[in-house]
C-alpha atoms as a PDB file:
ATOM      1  CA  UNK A   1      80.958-200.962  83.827  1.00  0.00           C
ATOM      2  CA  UNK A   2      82.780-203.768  81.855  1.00  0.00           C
ATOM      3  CA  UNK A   3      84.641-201.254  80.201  1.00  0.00           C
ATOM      4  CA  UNK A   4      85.430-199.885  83.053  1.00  0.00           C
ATOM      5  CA  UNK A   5      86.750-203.352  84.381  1.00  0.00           C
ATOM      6  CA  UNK A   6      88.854-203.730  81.848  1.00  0.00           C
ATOM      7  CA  UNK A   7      90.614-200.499  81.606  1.00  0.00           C
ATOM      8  CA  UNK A   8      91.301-200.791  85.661  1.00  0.00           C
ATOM      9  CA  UNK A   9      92.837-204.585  84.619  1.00  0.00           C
ATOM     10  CA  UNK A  10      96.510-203.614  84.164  1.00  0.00           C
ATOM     11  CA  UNK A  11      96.463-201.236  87.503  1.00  0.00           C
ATOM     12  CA  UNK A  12      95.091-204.054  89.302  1.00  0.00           C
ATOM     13  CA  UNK A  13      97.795-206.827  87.988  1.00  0.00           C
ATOM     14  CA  UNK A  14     100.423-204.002  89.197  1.00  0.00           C
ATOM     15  CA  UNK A  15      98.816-204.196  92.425  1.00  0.00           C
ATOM     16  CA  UNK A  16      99.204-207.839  92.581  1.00  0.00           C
ATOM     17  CA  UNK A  17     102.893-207.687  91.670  1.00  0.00           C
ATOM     18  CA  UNK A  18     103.724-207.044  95.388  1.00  0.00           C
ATOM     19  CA  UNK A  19     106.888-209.011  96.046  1.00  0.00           C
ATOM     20  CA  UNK A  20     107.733-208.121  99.818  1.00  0.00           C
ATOM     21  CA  UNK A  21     104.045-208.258 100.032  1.00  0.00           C
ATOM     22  CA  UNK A  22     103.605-211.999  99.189  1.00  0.00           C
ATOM     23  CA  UNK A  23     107.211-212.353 100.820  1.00  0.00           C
ATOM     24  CA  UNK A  24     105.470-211.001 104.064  1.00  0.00           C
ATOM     25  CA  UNK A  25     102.164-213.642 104.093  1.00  0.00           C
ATOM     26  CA  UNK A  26     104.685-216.149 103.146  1.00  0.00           C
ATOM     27  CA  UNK A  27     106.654-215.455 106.701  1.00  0.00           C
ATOM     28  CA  UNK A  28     103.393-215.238 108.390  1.00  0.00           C
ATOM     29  CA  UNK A  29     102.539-219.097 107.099  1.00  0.00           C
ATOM     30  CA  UNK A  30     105.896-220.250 108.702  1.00  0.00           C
ATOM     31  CA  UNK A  31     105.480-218.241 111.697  1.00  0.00           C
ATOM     32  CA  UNK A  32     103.738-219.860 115.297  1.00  0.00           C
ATOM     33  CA  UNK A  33     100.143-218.381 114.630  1.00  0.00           C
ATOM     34  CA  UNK A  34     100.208-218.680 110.600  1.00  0.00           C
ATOM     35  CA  UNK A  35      96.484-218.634 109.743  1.00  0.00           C
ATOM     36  CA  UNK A  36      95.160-216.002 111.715  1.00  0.00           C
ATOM     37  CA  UNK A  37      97.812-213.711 111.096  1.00  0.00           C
ATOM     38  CA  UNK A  38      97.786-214.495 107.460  1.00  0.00           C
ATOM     39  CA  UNK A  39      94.013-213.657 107.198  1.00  0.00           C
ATOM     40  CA  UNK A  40      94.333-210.539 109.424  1.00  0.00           C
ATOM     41  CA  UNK A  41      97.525-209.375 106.893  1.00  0.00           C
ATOM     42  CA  UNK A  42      94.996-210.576 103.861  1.00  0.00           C
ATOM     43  CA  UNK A  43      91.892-208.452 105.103  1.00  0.00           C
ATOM     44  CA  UNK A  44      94.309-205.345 105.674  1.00  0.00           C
ATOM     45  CA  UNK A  45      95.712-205.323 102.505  1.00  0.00           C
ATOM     46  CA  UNK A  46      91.738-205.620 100.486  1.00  0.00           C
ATOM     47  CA  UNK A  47      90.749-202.730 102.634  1.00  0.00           C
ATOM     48  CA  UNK A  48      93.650-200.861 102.223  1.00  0.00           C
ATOM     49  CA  UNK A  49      93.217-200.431  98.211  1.00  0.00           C
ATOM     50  CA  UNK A  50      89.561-200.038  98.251  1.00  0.00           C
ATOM     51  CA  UNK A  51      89.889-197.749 101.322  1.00  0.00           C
ATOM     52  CA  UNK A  52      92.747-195.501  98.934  1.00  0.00           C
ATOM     53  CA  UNK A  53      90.549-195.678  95.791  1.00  0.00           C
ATOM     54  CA  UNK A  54      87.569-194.664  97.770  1.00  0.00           C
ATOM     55  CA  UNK A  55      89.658-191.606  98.740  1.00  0.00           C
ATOM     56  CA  UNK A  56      91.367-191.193  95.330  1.00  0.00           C
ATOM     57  CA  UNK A  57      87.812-191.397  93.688  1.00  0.00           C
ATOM     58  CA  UNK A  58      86.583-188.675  96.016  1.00  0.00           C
ATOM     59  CA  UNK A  59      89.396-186.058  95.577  1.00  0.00           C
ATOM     60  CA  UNK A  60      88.750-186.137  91.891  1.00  0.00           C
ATOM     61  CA  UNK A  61      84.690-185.757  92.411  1.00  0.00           C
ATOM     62  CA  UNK A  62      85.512-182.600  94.674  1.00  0.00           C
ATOM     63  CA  UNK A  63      87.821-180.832  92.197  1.00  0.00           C
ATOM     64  CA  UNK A  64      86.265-178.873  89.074  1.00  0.00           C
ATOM     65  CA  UNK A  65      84.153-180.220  86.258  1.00  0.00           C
ATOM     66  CA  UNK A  66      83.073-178.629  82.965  1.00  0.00           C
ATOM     67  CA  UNK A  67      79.568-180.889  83.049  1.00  0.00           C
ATOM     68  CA  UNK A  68      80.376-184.712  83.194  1.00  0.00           C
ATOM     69  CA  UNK A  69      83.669-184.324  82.215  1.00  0.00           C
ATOM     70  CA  UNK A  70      86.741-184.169  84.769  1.00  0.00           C
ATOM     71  CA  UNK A  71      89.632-180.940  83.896  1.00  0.00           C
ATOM     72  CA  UNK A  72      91.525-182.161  86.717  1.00  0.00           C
ATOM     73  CA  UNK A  73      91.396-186.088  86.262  1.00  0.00           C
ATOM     74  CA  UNK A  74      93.639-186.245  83.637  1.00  0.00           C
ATOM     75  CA  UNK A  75      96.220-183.478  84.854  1.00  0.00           C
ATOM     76  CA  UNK A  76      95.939-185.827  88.598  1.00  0.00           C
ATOM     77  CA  UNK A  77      96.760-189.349  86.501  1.00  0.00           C
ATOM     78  CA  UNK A  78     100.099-187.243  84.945  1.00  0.00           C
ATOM     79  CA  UNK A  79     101.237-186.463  87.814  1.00  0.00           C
ATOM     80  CA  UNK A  80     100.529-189.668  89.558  1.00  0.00           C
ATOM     81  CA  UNK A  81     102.417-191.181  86.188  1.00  0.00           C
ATOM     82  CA  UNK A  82     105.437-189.037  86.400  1.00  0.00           C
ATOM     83  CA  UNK A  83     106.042-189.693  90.568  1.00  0.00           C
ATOM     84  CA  UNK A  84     105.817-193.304  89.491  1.00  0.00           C
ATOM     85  CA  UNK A  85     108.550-193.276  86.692  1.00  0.00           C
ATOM     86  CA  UNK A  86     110.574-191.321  89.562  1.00  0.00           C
ATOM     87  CA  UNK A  87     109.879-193.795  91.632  1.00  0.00           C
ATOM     88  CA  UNK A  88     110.901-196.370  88.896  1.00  0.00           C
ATOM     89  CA  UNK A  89     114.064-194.989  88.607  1.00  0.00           C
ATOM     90  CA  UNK A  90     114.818-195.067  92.653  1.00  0.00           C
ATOM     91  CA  UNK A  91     113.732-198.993  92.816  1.00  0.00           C
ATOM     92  CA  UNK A  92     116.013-199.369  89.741  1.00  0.00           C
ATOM     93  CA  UNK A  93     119.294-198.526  91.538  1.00  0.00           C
ATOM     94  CA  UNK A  94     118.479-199.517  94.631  1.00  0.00           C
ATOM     95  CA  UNK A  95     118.329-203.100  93.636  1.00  0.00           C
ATOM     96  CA  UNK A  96     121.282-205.558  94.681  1.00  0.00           C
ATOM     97  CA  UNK A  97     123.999-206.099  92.194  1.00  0.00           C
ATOM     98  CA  UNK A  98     125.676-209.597  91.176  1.00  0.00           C
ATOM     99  CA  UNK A  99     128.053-210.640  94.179  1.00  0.00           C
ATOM    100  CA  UNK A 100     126.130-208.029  96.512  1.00  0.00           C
ATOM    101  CA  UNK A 101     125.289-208.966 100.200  1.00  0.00           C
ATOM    102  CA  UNK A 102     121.283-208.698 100.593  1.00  0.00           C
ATOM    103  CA  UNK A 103     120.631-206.360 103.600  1.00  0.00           C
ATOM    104  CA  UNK A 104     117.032-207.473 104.301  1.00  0.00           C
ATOM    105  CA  UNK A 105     114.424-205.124 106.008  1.00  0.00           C
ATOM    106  CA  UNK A 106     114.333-204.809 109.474  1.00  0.00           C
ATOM    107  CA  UNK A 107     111.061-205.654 109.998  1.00  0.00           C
ATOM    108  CA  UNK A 108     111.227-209.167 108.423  1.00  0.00           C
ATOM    109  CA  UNK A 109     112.727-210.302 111.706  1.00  0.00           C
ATOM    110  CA  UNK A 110     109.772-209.095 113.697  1.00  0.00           C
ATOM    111  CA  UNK A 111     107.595-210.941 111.280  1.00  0.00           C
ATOM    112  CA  UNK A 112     107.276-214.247 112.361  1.00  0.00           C
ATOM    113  CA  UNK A 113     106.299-213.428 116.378  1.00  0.00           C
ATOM    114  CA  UNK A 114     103.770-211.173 114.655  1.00  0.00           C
ATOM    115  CA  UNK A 115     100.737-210.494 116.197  1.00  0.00           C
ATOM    116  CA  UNK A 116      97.109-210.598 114.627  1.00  0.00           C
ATOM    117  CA  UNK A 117      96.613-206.786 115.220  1.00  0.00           C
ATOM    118  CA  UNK A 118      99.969-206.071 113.866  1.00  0.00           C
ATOM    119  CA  UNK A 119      99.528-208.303 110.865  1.00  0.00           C
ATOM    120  CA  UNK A 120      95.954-206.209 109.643  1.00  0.00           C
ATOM    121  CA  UNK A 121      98.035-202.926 109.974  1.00  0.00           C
ATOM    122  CA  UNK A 122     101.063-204.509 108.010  1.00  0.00           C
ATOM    123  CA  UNK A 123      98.614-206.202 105.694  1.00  0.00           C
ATOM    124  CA  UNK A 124      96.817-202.239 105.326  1.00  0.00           C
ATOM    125  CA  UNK A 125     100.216-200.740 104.981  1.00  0.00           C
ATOM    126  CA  UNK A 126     101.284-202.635 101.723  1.00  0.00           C
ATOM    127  CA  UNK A 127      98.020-202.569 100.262  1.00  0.00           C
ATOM    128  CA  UNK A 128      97.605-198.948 100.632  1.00  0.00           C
ATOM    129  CA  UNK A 129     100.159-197.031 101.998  1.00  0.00           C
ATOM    130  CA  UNK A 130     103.424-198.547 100.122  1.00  0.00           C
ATOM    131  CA  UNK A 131     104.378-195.647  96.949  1.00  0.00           C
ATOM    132  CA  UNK A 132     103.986-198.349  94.659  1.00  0.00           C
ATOM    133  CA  UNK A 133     100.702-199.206  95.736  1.00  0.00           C
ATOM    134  CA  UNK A 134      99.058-195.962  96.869  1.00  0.00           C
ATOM    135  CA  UNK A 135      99.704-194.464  93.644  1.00  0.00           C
ATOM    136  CA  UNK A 136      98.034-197.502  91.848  1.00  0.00           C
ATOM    137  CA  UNK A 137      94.869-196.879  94.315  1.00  0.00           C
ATOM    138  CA  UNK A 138      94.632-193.402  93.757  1.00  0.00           C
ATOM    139  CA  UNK A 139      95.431-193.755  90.127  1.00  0.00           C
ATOM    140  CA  UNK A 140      92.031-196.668  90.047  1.00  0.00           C
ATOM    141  CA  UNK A 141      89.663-193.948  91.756  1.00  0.00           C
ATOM    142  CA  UNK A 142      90.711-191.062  89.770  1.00  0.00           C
ATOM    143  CA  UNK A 143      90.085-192.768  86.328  1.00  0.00           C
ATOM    144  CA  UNK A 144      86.625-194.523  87.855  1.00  0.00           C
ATOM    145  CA  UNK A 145      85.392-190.792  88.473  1.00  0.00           C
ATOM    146  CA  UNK A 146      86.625-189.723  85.164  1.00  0.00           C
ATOM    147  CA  UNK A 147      84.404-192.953  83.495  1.00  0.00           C
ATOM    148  CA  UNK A 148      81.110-193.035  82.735  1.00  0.00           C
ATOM    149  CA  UNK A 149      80.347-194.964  85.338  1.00  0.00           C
ATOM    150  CA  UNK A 150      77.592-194.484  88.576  1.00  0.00           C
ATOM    151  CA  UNK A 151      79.087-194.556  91.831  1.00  0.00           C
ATOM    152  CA  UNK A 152      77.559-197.951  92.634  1.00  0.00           C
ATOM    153  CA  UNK A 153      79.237-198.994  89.587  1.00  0.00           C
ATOM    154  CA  UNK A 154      82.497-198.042  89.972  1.00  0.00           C
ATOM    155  CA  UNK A 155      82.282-198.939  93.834  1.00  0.00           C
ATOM    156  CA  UNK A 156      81.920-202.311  92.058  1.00  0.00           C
ATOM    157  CA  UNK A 157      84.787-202.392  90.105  1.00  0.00           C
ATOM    158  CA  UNK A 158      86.753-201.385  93.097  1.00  0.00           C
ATOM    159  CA  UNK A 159      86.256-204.069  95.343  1.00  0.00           C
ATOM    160  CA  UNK A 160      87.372-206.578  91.906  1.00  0.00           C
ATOM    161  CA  UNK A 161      90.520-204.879  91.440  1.00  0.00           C
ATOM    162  CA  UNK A 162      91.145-205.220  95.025  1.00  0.00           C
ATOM    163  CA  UNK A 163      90.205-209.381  94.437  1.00  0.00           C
ATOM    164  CA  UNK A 164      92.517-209.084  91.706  1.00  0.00           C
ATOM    165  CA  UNK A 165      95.526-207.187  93.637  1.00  0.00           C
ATOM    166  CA  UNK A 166      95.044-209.581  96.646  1.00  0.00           C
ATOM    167  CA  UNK A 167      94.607-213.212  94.781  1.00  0.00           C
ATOM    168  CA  UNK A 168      98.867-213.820  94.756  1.00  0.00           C
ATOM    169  CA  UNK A 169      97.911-213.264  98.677  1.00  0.00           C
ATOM    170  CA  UNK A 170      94.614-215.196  98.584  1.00  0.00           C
ATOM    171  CA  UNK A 171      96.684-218.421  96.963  1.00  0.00           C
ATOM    172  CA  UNK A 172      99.460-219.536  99.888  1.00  0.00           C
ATOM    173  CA  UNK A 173      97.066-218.004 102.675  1.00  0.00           C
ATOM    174  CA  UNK A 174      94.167-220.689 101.070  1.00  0.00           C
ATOM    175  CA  UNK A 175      96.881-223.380 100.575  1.00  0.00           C
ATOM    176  CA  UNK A 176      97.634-223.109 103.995  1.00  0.00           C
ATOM    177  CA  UNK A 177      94.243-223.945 105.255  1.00  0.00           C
ATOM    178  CA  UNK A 178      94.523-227.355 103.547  1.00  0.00           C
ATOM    179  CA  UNK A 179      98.156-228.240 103.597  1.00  0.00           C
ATOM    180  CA  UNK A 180     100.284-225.765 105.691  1.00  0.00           C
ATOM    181  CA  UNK A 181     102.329-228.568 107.197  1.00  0.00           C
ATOM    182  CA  UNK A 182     103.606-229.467 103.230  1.00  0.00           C
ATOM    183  CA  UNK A 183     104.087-225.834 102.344  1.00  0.00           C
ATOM    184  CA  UNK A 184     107.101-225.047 104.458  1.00  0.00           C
ATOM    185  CA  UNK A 185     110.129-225.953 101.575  1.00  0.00           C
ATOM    186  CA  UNK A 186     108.547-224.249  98.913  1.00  0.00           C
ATOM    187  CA  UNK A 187     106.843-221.225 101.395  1.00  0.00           C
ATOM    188  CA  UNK A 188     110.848-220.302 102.308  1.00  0.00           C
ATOM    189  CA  UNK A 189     112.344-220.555  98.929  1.00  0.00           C
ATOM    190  CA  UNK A 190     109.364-218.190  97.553  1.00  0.00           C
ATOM    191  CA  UNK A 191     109.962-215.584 100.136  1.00  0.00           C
ATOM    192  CA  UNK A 192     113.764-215.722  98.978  1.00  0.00           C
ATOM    193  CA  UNK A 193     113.601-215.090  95.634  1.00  0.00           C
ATOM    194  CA  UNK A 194     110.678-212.417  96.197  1.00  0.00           C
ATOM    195  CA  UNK A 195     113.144-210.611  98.279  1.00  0.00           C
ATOM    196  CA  UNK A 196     116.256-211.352  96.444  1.00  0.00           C
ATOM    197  CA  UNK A 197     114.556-209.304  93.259  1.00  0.00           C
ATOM    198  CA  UNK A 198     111.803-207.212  94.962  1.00  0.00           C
ATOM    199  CA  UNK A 199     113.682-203.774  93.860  1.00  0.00           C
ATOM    200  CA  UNK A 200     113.915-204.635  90.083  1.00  0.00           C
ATOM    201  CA  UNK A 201     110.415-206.370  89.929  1.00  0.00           C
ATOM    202  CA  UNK A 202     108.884-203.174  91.684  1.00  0.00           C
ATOM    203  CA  UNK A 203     111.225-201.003  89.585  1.00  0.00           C
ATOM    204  CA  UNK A 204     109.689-202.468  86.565  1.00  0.00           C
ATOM    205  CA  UNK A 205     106.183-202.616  87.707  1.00  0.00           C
ATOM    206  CA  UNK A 206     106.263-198.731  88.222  1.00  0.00           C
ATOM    207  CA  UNK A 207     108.097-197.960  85.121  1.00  0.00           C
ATOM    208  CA  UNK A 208     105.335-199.594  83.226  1.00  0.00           C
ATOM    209  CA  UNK A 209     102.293-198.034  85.582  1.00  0.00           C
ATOM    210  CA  UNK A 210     104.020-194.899  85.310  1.00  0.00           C
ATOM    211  CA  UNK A 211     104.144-194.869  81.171  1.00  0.00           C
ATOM    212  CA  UNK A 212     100.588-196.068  81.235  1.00  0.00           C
ATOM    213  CA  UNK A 213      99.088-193.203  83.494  1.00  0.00           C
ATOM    214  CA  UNK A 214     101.299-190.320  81.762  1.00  0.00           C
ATOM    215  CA  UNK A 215      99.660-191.901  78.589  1.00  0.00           C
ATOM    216  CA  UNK A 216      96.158-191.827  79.955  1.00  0.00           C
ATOM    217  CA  UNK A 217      96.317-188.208  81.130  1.00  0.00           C
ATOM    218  CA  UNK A 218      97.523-187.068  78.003  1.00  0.00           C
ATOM    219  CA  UNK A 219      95.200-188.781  76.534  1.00  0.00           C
ATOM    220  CA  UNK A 220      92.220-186.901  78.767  1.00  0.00           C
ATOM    221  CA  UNK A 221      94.066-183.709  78.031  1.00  0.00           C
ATOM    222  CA  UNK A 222      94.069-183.408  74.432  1.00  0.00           C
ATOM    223  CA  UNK A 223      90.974-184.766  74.039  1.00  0.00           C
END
């Protein structure tokens, strides 16, 4: 399972490098109900990527074996790799130039009168649901049924990457509970900078992800 663990280690950093993700909890924190939103947002996002694992982990179980061994595992992680150089590519020149204006997200106006409700399904929708992300989370449960791991085992490792993914959440939503009222300075110029470079950093994240699953399912298909 260790082995496991560590192979799943660089996916789940990638999850954690979620800029408008931590720029999101960090709006939360300075809106009028800041903890329980932030917790709601928190909870959403660790069920989101176990909940996508779960489901990557089970596609690959359902599609053929010769024995043990996975045929489609390795041809799924390609593919997943190649959609997330593509996607690479799209954050890439998307991202604001020198001298641009920054045209931030609609939704980031709506965050701060957020509701506790709202904030889970926000919280699930970055965790999971965000292209970045969902490939990651499928990409985790694919190579977990591929390893020679049990099910309880690699249910195991799930629930750690998701730990892992969530802990640049975990930090300012903990903070908070013991000094939310000195946060608010360095809270704001956080969620600036996030935002300010969220389509490079994400850009970059994916290039790398990308060139480490196309590796990986080569790697299952020669051998």
């Amino acid at each position: 399972m260790l082995d496991a663990l560590s192979e799943m280690l660089p996916l789940a950093v990638a999850l954690a490098l979620s800029p408008l993700a931590i720029a999101s909890v960090v709006l939360m924190l300075l809106s009028s109900r800041p903890r329980a939103a932030s917790m709601a947002f928190l909870l959403g996002f660790l069920l989101a990527i176990v909940a996508v694992s779960a489901a990557g982990y089970l596609l690959a179980a359902a599609l053929p074996h010769d024995g043990e061994t996975s045929i489609s595992a390795p041809w799924m992680l390609l593919a997943l790799g190649i959609a997330a150089i593509l996607l690479a590519v799209r954050q890439w020149r998307s991202r604001p130039r020198a001298g641009d204006e920054l045209e931030l997200p609609s939704w980031i106006a709506k965050v701060e009168a957020i509701t506790t409700p709202s904030a889970l399904v926000m919280g699930a929708f970055f965790g999971g649901l965000k292209p970045k992300n969902l490939l990651l989370s499928i990409g985790i449960g694919v190579s977990l049924e591929a390893a020679p791991v049990s099910t309880t085992e690699a249910a195991v490792v799930v629930i750690v990457v998701a730990l892992i993914a969530a802990l640049p959440i975990m930090v300012p939503v903990v903070a908070s509970l013991v000094a939310l009222d000195r946060l608010g300075a360095p809270l704001e110029r956080l969620r600036s900078w996030l935002t300010q470079h969220n389509a490079a950093m994400v850009g970059a994240i994916l290039l790398l992800v990308g060139v480490l699953l196309v590796g990986t399912g080569l790697g299952g298909i020669g051998a």
